[in-house]
Structure formats: C-alpha cells, structure tokens
N, C-alpha and C. Protein backbone atom coordinates (compact mmCIF):
# COMPACT_ATOMS: atom_id res chain seq x y z
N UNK A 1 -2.51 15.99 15.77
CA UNK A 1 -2.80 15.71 14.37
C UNK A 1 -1.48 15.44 13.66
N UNK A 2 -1.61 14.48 13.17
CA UNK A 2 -0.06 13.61 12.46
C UNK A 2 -0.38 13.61 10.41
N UNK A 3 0.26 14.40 9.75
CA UNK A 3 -0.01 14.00 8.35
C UNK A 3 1.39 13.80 7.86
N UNK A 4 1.48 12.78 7.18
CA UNK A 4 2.39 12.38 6.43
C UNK A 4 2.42 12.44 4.91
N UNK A 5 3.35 13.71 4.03
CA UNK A 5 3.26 13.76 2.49
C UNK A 5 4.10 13.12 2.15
N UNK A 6 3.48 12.11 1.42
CA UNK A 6 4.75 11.38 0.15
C UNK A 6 4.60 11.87 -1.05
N UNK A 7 6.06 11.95 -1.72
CA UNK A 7 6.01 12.79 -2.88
C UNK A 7 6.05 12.30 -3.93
N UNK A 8 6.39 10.24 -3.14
CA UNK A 8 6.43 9.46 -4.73
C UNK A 8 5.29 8.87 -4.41
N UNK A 9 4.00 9.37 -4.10
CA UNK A 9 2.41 8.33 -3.83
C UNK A 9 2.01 9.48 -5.23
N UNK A 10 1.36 8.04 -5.30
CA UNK A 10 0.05 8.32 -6.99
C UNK A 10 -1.24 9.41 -6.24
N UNK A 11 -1.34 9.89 -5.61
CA UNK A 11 -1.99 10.68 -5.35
C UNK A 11 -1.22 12.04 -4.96
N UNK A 12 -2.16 12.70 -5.87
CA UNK A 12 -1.79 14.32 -5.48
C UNK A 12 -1.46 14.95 -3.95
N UNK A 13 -0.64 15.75 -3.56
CA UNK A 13 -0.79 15.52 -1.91
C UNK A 13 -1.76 16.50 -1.45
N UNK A 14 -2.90 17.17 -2.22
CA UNK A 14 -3.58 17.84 -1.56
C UNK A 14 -5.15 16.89 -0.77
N UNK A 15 -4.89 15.12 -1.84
CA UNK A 15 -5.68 14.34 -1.99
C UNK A 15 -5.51 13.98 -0.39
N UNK A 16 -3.90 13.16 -0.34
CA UNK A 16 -3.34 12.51 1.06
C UNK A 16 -3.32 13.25 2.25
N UNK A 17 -3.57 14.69 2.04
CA UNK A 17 -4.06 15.47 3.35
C UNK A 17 -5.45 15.52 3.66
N UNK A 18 -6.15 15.21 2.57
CA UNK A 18 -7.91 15.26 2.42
C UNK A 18 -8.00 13.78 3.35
N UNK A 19 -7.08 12.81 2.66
CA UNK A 19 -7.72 11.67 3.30
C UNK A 19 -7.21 11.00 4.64
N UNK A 20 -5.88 11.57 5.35
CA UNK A 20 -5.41 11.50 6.19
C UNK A 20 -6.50 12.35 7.37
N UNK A 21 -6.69 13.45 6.49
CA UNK A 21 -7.66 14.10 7.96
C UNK A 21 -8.77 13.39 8.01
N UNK A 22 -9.71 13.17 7.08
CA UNK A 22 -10.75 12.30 7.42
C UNK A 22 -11.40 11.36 7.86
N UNK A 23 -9.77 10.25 8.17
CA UNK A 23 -9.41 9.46 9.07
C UNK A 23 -9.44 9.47 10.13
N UNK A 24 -8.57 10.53 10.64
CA UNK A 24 -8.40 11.40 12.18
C UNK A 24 -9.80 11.98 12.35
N UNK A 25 -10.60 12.35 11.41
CA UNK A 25 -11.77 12.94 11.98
C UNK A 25 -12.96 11.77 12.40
N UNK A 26 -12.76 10.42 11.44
CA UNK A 26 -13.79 9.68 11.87
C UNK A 26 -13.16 8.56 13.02
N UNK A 27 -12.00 8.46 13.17
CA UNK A 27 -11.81 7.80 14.48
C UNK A 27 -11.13 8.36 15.62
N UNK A 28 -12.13 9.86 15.53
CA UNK A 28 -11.80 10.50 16.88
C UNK A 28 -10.21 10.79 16.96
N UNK A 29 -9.36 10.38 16.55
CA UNK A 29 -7.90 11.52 16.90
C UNK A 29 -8.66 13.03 16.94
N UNK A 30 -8.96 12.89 15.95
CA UNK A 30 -9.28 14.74 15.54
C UNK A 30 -11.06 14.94 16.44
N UNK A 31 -10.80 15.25 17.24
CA UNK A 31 -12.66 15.38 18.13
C UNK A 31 -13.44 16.63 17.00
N UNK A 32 -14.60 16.32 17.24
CA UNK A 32 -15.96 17.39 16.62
C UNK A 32 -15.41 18.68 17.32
N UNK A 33 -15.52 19.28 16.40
CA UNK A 33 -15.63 21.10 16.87
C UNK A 33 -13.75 21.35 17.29
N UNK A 34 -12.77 20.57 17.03
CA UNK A 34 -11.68 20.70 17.61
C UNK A 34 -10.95 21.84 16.26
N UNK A 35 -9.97 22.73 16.59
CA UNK A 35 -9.73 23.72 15.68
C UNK A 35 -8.44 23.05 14.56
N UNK A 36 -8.29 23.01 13.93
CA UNK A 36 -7.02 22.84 12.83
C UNK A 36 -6.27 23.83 12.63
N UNK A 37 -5.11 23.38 12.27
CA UNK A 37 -3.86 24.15 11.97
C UNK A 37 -4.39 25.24 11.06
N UNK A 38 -3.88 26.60 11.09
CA UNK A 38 -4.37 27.17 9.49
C UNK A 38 -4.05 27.28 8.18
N UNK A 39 -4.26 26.97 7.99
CA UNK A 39 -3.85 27.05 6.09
C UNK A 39 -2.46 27.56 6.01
N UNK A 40 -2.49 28.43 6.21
CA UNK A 40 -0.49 28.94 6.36
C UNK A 40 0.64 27.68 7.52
N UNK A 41 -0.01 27.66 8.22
CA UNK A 41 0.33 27.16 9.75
C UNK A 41 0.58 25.25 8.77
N UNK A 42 -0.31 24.79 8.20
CA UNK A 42 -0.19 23.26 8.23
C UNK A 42 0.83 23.52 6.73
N UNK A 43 0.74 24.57 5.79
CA UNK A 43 1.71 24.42 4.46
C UNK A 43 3.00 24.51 5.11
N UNK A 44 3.32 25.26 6.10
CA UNK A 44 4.49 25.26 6.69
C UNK A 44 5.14 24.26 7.53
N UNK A 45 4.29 23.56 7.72
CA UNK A 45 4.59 22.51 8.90
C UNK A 45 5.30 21.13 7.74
N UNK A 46 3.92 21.18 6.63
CA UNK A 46 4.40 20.05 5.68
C UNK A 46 5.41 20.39 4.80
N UNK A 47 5.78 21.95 4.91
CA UNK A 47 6.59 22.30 4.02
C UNK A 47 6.20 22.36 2.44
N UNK A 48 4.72 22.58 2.47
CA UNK A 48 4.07 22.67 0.78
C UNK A 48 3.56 23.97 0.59
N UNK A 49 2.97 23.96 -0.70
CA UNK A 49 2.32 25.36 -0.99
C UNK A 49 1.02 25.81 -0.32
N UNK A 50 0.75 27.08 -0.05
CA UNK A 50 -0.10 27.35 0.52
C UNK A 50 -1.68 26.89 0.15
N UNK A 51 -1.37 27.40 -1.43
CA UNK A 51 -2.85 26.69 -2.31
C UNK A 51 -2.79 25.04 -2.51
N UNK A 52 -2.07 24.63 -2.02
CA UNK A 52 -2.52 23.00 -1.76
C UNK A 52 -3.33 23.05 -0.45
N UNK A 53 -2.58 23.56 1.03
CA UNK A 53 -3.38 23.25 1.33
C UNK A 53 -5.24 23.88 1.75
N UNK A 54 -4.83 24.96 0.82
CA UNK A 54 -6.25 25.57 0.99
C UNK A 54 -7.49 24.69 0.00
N UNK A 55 -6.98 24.22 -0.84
CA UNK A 55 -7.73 23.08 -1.73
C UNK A 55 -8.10 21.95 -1.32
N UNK A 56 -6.88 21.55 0.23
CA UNK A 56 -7.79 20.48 0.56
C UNK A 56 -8.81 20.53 2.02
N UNK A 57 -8.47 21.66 2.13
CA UNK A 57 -9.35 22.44 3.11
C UNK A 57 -10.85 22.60 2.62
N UNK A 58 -10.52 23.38 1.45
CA UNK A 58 -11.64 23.45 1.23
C UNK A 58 -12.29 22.24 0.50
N UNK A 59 -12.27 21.09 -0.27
CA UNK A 59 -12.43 20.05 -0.42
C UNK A 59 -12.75 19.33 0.97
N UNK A 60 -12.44 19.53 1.74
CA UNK A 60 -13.14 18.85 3.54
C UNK A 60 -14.20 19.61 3.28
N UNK A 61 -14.62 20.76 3.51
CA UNK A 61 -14.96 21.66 3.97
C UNK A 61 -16.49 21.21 2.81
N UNK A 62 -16.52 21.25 1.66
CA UNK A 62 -17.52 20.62 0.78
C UNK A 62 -18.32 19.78 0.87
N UNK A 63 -17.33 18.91 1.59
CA UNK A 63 -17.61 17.73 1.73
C UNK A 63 -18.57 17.13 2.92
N UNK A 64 -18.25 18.10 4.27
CA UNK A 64 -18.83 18.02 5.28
C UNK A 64 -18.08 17.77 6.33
N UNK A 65 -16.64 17.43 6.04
CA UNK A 65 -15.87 17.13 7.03
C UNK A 65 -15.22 18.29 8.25
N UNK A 66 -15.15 19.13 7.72
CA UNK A 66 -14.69 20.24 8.36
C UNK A 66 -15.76 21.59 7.96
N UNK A 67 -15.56 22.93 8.90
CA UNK A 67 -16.28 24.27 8.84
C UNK A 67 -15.53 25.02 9.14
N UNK A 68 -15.65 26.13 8.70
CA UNK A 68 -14.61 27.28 7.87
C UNK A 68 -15.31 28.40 9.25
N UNK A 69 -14.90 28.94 9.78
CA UNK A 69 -15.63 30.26 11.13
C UNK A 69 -14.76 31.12 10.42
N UNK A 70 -15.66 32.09 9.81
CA UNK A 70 -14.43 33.52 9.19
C UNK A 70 -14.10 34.11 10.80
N UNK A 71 -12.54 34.40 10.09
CA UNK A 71 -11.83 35.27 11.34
C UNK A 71 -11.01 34.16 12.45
N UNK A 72 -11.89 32.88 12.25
CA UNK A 72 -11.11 31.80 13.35
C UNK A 72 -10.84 30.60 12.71
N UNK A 73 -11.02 30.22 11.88
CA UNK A 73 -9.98 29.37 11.09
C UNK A 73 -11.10 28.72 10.79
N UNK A 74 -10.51 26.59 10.74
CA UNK A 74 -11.32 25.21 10.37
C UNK A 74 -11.28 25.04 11.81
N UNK A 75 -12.55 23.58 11.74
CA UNK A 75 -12.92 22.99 12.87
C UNK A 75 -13.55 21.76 12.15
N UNK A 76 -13.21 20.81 13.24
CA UNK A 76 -13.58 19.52 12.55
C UNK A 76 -14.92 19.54 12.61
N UNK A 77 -15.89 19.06 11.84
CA UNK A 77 -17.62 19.40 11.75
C UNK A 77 -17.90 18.20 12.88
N UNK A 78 -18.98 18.81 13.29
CA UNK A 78 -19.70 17.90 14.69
C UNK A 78 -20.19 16.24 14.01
N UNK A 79 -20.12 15.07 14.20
CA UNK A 79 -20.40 13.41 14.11
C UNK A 79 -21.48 13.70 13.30
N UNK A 80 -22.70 14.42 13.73
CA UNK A 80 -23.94 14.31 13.21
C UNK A 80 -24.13 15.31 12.08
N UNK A 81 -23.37 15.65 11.65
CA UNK A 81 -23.34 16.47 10.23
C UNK A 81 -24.00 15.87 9.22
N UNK A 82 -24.91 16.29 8.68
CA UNK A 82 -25.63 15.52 7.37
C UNK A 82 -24.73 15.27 5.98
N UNK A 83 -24.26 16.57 5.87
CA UNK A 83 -23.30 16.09 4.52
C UNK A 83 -22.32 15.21 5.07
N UNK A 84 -21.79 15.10 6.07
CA UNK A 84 -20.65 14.47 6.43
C UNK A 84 -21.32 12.84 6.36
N UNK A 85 -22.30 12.70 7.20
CA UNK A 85 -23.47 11.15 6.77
C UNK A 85 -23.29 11.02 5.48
N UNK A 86 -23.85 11.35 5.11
CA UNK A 86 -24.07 11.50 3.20
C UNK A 86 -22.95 11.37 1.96
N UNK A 87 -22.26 11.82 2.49
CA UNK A 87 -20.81 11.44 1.88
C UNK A 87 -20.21 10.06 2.22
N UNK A 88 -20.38 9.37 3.71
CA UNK A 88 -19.96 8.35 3.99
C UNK A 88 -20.74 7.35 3.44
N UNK A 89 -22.17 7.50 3.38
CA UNK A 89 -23.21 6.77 2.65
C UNK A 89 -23.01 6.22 1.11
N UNK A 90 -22.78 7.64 0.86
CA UNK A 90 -22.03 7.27 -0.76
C UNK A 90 -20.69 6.47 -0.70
N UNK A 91 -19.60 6.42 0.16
CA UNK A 91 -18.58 5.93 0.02
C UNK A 91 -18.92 4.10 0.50
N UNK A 92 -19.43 4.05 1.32
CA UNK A 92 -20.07 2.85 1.99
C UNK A 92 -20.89 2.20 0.39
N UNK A 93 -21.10 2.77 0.23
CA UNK A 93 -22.69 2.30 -1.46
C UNK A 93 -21.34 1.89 -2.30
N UNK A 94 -20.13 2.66 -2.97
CA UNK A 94 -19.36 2.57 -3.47
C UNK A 94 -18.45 1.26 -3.24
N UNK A 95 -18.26 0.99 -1.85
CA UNK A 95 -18.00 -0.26 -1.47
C UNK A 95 -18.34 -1.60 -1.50
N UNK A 96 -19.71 -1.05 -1.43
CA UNK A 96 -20.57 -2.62 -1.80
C UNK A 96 -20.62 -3.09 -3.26
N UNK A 97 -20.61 -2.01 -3.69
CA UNK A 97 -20.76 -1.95 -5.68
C UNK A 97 -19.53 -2.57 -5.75
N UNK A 98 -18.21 -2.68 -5.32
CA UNK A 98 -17.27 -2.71 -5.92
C UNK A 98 -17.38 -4.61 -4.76
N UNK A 99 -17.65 -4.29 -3.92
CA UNK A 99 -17.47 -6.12 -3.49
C UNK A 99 -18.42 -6.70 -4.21
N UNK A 100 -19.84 -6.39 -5.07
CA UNK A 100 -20.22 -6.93 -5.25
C UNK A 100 -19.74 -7.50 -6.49
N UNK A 101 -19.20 -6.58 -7.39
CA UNK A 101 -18.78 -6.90 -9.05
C UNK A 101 -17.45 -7.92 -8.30
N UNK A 102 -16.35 -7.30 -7.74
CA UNK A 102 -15.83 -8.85 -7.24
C UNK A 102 -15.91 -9.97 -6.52
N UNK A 103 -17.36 -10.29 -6.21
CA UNK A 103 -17.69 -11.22 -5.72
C UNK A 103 -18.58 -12.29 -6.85
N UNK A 104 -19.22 -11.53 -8.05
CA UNK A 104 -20.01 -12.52 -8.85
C UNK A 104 -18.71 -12.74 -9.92
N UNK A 105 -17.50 -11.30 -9.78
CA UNK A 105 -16.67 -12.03 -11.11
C UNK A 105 -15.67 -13.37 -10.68
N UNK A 106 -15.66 -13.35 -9.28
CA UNK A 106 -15.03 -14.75 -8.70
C UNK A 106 -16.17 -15.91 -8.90
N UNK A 107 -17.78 -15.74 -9.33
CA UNK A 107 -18.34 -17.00 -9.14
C UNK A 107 -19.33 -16.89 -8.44
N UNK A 108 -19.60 -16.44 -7.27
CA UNK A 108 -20.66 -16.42 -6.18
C UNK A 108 -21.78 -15.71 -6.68
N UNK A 109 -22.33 -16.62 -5.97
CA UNK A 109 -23.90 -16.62 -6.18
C UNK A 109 -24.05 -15.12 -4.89
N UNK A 110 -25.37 -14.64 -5.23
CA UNK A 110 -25.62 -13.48 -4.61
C UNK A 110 -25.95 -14.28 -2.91
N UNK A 111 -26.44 -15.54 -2.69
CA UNK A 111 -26.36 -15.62 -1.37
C UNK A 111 -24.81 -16.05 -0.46
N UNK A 112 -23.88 -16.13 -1.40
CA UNK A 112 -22.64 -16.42 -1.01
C UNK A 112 -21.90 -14.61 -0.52
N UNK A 113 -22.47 -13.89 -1.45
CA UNK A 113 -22.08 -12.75 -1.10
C UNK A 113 -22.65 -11.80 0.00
N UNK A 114 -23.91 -12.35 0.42
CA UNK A 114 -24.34 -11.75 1.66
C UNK A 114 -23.68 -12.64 2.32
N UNK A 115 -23.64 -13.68 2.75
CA UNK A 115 -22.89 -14.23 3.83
C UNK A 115 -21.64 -13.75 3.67
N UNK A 116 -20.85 -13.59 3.15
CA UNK A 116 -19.66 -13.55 3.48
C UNK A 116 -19.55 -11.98 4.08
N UNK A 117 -20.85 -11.34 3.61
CA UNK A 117 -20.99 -10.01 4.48
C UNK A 117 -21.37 -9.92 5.60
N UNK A 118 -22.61 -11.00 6.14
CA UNK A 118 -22.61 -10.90 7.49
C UNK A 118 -21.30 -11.41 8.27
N UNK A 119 -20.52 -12.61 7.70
CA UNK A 119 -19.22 -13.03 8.56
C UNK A 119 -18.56 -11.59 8.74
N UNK A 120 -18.30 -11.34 7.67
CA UNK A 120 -17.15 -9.73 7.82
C UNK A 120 -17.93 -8.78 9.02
N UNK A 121 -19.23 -8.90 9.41
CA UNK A 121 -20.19 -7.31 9.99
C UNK A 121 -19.85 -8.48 11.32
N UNK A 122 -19.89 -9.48 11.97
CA UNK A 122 -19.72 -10.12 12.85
C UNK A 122 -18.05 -10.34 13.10
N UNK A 123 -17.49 -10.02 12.33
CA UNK A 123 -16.08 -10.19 12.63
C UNK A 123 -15.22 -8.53 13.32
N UNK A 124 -16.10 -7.51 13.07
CA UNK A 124 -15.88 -6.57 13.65
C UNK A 124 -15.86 -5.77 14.76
C-alpha cells in the first residue's frame, strides 16, 4: 500500500488518503478482507496526526470501503459489499450528470451524447 500526502493539494489530506485508498481498494492493489496499517501505524508512516488519520478511516469505513474488527484493526470490505456498490452507483450517477450538463452546454443533441458514450464503453 503506497499513499502519497501533498501539503500544497486543495484537498485536505485526510480527503487524499480517503481517495488514494479507494483506488487501491477498487483495482485490487489493496485485496478484499486484506488488513491495513493502524491508525497509529499509517499517521506515523505519513508522518501526520493521528486524528487525521482516524477520520479518514473512519470516512472509508461509512462509506463501505473498509471494516473496523474491534481488537484487530481495518480490513478492506469484501467486492460485494452493498454500501460499497451504492456509493459507487452514486459516484457513477454523479458522472453522467456532470457529462451530461457538458455535453448539451457544448451543443449536442442527447443522441450525440449517448454515442459518444457507447464509443467511450467500447473503447475500454
């Protein structure tokens, strides 16, 4: 597990550890059920405060990305996690909302904007 804090990024760094792991968790660096550093263990490593990173722990942890085992630390939550679906669902919905407002404020007609979505789902 690799996180990198920048101290001059517009995001808070409890944000860039939230979203660095969630990365690693959805393209497999980080496997289902695999254990994480602990809260003391990763502030020390990044050299930050402890309550950062318990905020973004627990912010995974809300979210669906990770599970808390009292006594044994985090673990990355298993693929088929419902909140973890559900959260991506919303972020995926969020995506389309936002190609869609820049796709009619460039001009396109709503069938210009599905195509250019199936090219992109075929280009992958």
């Amino acid at each position: 597990m690799k996180i990198i804090v920048k101290n001059k990024s517009e995001l808070p760094i409890y944000e860039q550890i939230e979203q660095q792991l969630k990365e690693q968790i959805l393209d497999g660096t980080i496997m289902p059920e695999e254990q994480l550093p602990s809260v003391r263990q990763l502030a020390k490593d990044l050299r930050i405060s402890v309550i950062t990173t318990t905020r973004a722990y627990n912010d995974l942890a809300d979210e669906g990305f990770i599970t808390s085992v009292a006594g044994k630390g985090y673990f990355a939550a298993p693929r088929d996690n419902e909140l973890m679906r559900e959260r991506m669902l919303f972020e995926m919905e969020e995506g389309f909302e936002k190609a869609l407002t820049n796709g009619r404020n460039a001009g396109l007609s709503d069938e210009d904007i599905i195509e250019a979505m199936k090219r992109f789902m075929q280009e992958e």
